[in-house]
C-alpha atoms as a PDB file:
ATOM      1  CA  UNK A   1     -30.587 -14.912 -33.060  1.00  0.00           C
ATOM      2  CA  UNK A   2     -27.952 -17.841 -32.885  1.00  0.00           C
ATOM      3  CA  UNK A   3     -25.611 -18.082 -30.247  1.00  0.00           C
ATOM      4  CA  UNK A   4     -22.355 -16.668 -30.976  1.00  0.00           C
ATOM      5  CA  UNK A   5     -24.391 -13.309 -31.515  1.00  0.00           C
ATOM      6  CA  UNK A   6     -26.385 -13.464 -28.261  1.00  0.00           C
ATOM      7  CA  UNK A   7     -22.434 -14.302 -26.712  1.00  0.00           C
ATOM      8  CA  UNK A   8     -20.897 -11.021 -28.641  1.00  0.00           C
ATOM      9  CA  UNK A   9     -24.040  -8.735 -27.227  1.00  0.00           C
ATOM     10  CA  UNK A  10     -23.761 -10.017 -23.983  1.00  0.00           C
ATOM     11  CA  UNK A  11     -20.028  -9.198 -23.773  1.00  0.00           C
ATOM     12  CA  UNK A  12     -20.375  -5.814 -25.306  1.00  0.00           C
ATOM     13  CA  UNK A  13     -23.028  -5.672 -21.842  1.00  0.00           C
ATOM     14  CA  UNK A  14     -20.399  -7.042 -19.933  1.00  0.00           C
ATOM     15  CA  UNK A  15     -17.667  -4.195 -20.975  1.00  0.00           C
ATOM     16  CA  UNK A  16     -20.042  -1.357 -21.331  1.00  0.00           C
ATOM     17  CA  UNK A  17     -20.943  -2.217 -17.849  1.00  0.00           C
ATOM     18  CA  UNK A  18     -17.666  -2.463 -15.993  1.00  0.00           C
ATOM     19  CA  UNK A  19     -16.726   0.754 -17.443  1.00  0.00           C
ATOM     20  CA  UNK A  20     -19.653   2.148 -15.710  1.00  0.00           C
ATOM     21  CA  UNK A  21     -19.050   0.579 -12.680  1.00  0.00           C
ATOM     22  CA  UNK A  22     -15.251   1.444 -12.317  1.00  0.00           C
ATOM     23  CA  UNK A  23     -16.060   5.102 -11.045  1.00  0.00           C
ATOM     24  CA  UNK A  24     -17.946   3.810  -8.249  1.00  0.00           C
ATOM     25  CA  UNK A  25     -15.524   1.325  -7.156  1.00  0.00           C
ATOM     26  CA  UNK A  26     -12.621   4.070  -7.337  1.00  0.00           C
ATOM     27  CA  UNK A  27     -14.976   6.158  -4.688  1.00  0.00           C
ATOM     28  CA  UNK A  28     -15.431   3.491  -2.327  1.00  0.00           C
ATOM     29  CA  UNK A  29     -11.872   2.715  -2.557  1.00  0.00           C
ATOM     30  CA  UNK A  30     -11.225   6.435  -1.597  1.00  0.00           C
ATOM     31  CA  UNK A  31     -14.199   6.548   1.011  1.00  0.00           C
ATOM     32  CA  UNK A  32     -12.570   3.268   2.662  1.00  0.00           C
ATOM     33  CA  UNK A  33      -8.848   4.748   3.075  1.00  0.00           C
ATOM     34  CA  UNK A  34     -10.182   7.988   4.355  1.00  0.00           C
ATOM     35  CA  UNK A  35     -12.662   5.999   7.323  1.00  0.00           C
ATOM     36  CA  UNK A  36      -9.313   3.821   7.949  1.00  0.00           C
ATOM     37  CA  UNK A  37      -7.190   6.516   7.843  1.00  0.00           C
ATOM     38  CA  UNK A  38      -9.357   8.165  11.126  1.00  0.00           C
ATOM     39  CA  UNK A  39      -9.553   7.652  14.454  1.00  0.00           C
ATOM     40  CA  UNK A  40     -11.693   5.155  15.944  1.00  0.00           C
ATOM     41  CA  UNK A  41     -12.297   7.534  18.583  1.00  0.00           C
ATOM     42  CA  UNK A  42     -13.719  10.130  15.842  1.00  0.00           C
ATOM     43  CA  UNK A  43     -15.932   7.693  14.353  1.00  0.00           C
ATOM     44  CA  UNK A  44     -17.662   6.826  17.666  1.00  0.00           C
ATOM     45  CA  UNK A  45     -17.678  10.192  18.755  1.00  0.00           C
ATOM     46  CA  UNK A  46     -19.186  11.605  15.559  1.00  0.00           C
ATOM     47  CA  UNK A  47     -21.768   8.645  16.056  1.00  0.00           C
ATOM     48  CA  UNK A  48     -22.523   9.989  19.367  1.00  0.00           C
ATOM     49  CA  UNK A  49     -23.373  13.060  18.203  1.00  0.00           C
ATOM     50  CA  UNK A  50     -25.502  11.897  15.603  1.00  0.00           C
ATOM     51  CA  UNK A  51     -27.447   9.675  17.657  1.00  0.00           C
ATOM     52  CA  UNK A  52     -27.695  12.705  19.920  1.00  0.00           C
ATOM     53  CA  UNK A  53     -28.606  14.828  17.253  1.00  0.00           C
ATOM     54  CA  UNK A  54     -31.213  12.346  16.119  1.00  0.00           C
ATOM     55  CA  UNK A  55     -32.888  12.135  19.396  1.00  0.00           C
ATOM     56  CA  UNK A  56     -33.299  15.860  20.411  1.00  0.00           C
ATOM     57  CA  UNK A  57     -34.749  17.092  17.023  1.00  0.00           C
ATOM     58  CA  UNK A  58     -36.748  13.491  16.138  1.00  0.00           C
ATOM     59  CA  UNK A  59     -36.346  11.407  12.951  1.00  0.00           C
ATOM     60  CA  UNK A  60     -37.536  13.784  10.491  1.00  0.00           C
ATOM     61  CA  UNK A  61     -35.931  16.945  11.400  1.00  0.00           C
ATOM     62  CA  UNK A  62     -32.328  14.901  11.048  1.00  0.00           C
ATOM     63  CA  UNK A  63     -33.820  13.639   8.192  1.00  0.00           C
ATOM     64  CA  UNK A  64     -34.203  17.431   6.654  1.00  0.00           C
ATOM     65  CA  UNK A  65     -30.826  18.588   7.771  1.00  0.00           C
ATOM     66  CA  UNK A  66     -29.195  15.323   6.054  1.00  0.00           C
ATOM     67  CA  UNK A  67     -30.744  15.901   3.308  1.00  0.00           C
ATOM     68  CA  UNK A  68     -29.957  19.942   3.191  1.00  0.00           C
ATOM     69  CA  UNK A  69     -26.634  19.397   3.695  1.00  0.00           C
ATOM     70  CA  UNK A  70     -26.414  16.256   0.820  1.00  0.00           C
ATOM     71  CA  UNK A  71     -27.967  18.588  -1.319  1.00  0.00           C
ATOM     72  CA  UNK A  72     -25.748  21.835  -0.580  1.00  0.00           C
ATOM     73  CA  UNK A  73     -22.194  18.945  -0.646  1.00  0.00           C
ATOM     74  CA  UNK A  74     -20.762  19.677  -3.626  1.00  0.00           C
ATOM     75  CA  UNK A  75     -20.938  23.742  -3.144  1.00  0.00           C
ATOM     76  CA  UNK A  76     -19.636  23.008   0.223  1.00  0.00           C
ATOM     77  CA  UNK A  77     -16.858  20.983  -1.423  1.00  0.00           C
ATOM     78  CA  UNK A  78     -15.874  23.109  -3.847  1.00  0.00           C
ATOM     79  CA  UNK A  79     -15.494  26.346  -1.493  1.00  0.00           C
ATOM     80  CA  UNK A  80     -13.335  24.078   0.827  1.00  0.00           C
ATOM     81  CA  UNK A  81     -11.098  23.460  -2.632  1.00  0.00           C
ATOM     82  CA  UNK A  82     -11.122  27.087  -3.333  1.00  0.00           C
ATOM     83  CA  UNK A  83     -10.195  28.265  -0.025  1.00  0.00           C
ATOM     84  CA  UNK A  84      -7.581  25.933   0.471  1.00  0.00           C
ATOM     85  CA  UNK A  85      -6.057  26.148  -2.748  1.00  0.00           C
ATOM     86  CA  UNK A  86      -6.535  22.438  -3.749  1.00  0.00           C
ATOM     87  CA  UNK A  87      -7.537  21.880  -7.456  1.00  0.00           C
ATOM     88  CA  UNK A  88      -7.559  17.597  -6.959  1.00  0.00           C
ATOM     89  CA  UNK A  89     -10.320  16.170  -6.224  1.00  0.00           C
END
C-alpha cells in the first residue's frame, strides 16, 4: 500500500469514528448539566444513602438491585415520559 492510501483509510477511520463518538459526548454533556444543575446537598445525601444502602444489604445484594434497576431504566424512563406528557428525550 503506498502512503497517500494508508493516509485516505486512516482518515475515513478518523471520521467514521468521531461520528460514533459524538452521541456519547452529547450524553455526558447532558449528564454534566443535570449533576451541576443539583444540589450539592442532594448529591451527598443520595451518597449517604447509598453507602447506607450498601452496608445493610452487603456488596452483592446492591450489586443485584443496581443492576435490576439498570436493566428495567429505559421502561422506567419511558413511563415517566408517558405520564408526564413529555415526548423529548
Amino acid at each position: 500500500m503506498k502512503r497517500a492510501h494508508l493516509v485516505r483509510d486512516i482518515q475515513a477511520l478518523d471520521q467514521r469514528l468521531t461520528a460514533q463518538l459524538e452521541p456519547f459526548q452529547k450524553s455526558s454533556q447532558d449528564s454534566i448539566r443535570s449533576l451541576q444543575s443539583l444540589s450539592p446537598w442532594w448529591l451527598v445525601g443520595s451518597g449517604l444513602v447509598a453507602g447506607l444502602i450498601t452496608g445493610r444489604l452487603g456488596l452483592h445484594s446492591a450489586y443485584a438491585i443496581g443492576a435490576l434497576g439498570f436493566k428495567t431504566q429505559p421502561l422506567i424512563h419511558t413511563v415517566i415520559k408517558q405520564w408526564t406528557g413529555t415526548t423529548s428525550g
